[in-house]
N, C-alpha and C. Protein backbone atom coordinates (compact mmCIF):
# COMPACT_ATOMS: atom_id res chain seq x y z
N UNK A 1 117.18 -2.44 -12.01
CA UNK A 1 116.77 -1.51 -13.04
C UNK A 1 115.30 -1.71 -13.40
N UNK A 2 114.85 -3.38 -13.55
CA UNK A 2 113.66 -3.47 -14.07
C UNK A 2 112.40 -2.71 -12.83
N UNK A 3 113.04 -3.07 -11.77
CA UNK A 3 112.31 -2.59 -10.54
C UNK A 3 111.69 -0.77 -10.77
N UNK A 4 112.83 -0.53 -10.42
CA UNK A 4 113.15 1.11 -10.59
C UNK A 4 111.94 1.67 -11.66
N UNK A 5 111.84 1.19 -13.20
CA UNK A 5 110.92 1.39 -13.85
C UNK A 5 109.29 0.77 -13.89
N UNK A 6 109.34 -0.15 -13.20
CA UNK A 6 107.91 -0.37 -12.67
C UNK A 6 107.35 0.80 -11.92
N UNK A 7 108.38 0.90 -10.51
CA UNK A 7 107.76 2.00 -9.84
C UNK A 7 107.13 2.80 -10.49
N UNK A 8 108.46 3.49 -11.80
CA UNK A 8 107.84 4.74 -12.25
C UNK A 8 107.07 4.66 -13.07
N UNK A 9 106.54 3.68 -13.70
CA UNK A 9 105.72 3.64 -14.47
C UNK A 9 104.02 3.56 -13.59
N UNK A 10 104.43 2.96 -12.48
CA UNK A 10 103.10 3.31 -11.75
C UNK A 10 102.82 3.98 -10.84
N UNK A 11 104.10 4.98 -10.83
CA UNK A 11 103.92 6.39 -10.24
C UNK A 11 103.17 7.23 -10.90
N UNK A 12 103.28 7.18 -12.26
CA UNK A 12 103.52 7.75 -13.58
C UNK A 12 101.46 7.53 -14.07
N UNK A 13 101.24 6.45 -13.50
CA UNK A 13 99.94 6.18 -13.57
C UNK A 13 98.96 6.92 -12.37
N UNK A 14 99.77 6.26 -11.40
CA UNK A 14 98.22 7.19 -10.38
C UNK A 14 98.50 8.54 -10.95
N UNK A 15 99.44 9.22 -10.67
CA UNK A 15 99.49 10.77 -10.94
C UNK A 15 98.42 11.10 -11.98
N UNK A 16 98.69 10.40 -13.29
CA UNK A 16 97.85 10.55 -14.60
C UNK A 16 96.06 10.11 -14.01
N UNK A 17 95.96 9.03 -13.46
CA UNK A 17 94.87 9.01 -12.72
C UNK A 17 94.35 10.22 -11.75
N UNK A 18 94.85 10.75 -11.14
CA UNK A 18 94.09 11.21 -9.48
C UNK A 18 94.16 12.75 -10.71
N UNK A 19 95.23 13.16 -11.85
CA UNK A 19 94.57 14.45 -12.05
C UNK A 19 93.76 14.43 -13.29
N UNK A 20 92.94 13.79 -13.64
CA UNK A 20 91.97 13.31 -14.62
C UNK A 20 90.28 13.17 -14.12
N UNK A 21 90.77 12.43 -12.65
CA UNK A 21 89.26 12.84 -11.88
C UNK A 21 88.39 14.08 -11.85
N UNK A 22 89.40 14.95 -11.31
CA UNK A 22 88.52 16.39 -11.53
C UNK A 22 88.31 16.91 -12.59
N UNK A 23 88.67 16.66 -13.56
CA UNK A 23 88.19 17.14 -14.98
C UNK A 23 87.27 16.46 -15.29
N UNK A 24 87.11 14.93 -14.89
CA UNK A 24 85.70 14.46 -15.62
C UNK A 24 84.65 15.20 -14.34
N UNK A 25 84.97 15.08 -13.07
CA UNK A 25 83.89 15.80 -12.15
C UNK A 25 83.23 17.35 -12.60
N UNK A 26 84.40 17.98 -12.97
CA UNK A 26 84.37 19.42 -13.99
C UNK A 26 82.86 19.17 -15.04
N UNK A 27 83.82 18.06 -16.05
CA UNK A 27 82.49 17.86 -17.22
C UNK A 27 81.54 17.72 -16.33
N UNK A 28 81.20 16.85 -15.59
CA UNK A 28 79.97 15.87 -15.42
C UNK A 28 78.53 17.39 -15.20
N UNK A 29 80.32 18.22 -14.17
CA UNK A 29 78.98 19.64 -13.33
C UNK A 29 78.51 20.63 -14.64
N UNK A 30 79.35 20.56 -15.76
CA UNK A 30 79.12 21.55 -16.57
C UNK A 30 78.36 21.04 -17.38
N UNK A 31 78.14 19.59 -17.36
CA UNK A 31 76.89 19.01 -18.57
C UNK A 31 75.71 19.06 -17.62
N UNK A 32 75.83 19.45 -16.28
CA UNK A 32 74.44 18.99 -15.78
C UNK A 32 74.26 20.50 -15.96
N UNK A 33 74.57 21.22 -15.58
CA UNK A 33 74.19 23.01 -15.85
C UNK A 33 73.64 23.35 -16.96
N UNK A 34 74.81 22.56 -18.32
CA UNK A 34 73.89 22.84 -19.35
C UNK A 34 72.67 21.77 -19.67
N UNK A 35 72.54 20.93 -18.86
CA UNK A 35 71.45 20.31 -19.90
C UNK A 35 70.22 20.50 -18.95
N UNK A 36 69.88 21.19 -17.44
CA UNK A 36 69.32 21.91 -16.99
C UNK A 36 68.79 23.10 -17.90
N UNK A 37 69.78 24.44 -18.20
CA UNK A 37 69.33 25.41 -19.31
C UNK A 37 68.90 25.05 -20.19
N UNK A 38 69.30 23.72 -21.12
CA UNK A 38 68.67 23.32 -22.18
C UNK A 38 66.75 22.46 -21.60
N UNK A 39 66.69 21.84 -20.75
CA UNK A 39 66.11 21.19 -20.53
C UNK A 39 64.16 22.15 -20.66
N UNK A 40 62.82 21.32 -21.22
CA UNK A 40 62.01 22.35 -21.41
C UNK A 40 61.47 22.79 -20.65
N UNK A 41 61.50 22.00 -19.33
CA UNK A 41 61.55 23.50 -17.87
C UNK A 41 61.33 24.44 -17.93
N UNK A 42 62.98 24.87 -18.45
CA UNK A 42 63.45 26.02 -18.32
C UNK A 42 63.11 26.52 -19.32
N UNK A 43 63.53 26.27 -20.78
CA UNK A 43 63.31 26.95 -21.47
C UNK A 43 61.71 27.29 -21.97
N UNK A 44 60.87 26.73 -21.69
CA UNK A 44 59.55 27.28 -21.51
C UNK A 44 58.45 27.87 -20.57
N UNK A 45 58.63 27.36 -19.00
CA UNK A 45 57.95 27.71 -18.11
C UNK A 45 59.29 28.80 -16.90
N UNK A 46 59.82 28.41 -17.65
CA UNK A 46 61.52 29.30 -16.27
C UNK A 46 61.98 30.22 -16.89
N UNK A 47 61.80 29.93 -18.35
CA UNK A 47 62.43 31.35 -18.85
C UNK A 47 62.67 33.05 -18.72
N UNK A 48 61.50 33.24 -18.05
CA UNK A 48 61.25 34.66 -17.53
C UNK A 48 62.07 34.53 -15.78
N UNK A 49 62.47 33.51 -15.25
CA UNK A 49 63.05 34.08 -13.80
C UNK A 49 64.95 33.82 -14.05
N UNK A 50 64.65 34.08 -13.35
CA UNK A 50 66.96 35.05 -12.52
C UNK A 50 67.11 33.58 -12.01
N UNK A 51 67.48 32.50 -12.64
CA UNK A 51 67.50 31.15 -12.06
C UNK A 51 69.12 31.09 -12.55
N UNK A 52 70.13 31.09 -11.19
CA UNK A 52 71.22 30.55 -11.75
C UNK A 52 71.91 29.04 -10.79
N UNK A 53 72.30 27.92 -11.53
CA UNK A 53 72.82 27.07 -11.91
C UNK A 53 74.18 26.72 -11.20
N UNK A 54 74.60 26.23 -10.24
CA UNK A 54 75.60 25.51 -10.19
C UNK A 54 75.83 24.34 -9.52
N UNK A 55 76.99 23.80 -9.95
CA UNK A 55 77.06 21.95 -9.97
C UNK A 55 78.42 22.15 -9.11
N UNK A 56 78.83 21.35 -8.22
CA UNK A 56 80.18 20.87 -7.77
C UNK A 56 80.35 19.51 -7.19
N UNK A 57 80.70 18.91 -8.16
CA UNK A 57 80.25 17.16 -7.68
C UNK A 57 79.19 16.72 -7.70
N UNK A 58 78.33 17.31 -8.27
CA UNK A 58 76.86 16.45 -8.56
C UNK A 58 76.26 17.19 -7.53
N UNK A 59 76.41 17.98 -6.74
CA UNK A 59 75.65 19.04 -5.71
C UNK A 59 75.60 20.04 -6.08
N UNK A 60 74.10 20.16 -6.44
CA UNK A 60 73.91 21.47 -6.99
C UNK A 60 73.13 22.35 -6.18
N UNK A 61 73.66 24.14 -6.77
CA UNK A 61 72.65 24.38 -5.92
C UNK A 61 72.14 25.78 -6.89
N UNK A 62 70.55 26.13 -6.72
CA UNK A 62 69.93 27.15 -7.16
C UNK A 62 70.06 27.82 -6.74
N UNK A 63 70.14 29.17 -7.24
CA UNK A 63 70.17 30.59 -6.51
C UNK A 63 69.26 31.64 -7.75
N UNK A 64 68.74 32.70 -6.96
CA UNK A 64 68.23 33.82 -7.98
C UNK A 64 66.86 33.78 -7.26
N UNK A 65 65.75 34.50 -8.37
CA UNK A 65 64.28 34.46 -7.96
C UNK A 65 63.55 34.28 -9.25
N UNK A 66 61.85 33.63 -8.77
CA UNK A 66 61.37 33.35 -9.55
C UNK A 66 60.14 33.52 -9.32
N UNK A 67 58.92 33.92 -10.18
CA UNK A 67 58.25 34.58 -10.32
C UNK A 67 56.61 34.00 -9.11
N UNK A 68 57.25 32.85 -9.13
CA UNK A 68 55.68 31.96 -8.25
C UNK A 68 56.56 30.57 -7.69
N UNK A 69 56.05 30.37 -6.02
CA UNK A 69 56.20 29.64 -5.85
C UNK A 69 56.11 28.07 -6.80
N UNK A 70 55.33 27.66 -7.35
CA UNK A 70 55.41 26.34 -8.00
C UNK A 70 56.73 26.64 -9.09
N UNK A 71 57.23 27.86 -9.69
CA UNK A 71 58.47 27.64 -10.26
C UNK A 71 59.68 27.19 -9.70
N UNK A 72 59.92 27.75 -8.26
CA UNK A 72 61.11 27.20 -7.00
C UNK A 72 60.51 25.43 -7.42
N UNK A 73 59.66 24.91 -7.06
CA UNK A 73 59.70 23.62 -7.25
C UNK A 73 59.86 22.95 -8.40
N UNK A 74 59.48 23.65 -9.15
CA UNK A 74 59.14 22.75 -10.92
C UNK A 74 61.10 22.86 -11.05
N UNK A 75 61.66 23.83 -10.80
CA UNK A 75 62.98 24.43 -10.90
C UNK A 75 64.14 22.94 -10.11
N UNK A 76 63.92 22.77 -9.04
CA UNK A 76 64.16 21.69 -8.18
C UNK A 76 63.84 20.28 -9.12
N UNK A 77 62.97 20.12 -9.09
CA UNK A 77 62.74 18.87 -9.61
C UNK A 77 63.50 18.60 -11.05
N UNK A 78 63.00 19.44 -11.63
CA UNK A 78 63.92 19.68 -12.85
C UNK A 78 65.41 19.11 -12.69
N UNK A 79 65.95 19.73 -12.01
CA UNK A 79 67.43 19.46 -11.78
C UNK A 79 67.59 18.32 -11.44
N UNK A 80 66.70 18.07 -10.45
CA UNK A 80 67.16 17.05 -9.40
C UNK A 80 66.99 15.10 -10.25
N UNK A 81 65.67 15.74 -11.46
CA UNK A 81 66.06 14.33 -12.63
C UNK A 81 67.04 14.06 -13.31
N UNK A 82 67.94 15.58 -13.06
CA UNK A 82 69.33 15.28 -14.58
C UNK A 82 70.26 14.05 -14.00
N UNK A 83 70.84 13.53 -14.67
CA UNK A 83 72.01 12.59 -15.05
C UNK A 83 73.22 13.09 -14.11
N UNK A 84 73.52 12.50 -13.02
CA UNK A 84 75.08 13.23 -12.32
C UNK A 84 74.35 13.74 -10.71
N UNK A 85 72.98 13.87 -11.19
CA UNK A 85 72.64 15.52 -9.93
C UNK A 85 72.61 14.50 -8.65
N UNK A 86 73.57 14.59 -7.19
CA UNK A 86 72.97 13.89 -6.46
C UNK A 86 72.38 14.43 -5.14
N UNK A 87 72.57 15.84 -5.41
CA UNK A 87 71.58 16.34 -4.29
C UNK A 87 71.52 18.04 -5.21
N UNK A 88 70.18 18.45 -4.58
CA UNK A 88 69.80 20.11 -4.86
C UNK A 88 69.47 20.79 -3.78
N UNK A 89 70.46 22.38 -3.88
CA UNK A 89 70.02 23.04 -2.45
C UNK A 89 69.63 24.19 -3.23
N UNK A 90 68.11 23.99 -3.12
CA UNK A 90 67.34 24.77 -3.61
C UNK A 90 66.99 26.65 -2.64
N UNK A 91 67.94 27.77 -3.47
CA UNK A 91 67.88 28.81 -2.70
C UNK A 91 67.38 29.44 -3.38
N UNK A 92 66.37 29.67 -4.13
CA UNK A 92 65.42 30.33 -5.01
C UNK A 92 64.42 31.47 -3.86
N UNK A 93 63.97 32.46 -4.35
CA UNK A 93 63.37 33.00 -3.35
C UNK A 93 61.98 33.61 -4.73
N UNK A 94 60.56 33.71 -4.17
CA UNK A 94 59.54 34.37 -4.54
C UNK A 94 59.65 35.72 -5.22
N UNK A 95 59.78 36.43 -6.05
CA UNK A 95 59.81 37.43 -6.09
C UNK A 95 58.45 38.13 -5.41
N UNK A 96 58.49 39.13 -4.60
CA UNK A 96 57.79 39.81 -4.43
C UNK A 96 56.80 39.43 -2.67
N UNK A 97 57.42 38.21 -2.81
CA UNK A 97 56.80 37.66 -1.43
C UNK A 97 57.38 38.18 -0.48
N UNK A 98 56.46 38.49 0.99
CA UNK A 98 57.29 39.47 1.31
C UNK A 98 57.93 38.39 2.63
N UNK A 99 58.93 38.89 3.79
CA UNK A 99 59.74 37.80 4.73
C UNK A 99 58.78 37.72 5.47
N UNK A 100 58.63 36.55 6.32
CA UNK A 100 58.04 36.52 7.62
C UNK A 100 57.46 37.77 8.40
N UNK A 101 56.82 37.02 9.09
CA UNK A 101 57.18 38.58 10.20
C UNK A 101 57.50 38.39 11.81
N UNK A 102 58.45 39.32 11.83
CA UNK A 102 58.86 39.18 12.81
C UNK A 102 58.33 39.73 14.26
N UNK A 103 58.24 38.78 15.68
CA UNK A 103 58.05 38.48 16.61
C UNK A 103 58.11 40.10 17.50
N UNK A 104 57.75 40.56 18.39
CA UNK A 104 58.85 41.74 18.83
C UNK A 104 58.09 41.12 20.66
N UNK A 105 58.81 40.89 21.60
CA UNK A 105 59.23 40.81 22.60
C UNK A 105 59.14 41.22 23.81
N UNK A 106 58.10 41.08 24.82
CA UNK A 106 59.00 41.93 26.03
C UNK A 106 58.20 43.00 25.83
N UNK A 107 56.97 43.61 24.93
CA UNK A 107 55.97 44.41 24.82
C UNK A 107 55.29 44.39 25.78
């Protein structure tokens, strides 16, 4: 009998363990998002660009556009000091810059 309730009591534990992880991983991505938006970066030199924010395990990544190249970077770095962040995939694009140009072939 005493057996039987050990088990379950430390069945009873990992379970309570392994589904508790992703909720603190949850917080960790949603405090780094917000304390990015909060951070004065953003709220003073980023404020005017389409900069959106997301975290999944401490990998974050930028998306949107922004008004001058040195904002894609100031934007990056920014993030990449917060608390949690352990990598940034920075997909920010220039507004207004125009693509490459492309090659044409066989002319």
């Amino acid at each position: 009998m005493k057996v039987k309730y050990s088990i379950s009591l430390m069945v009873a534990a990992v379970v309570l363990l392994a589904l508790s992880m992703p909720v603190h991983a949850s917080k960790m991505d949603d405090q780094i998002v917000s304390s990015a938006k909060k951070s004065y970066a953003f709220k003073n030199y980023l404020k005017g660009d389409d900069i959106k924010i997301q975290s999944k395990d401490g990998a974050v990544t930028l998306t949107g556009t922004v008004s001058q190249e040195s904002h894609k970077t100031l934007a990056q770095e920014t993030v990449a000091g917060l608390r949690g962040v352990k990598t940034v995939d920075n997909r920010l694009e220039v507004k207004g810059k125009a693509p490459p140009p492309t090659r044409m072939r066989g002319l």
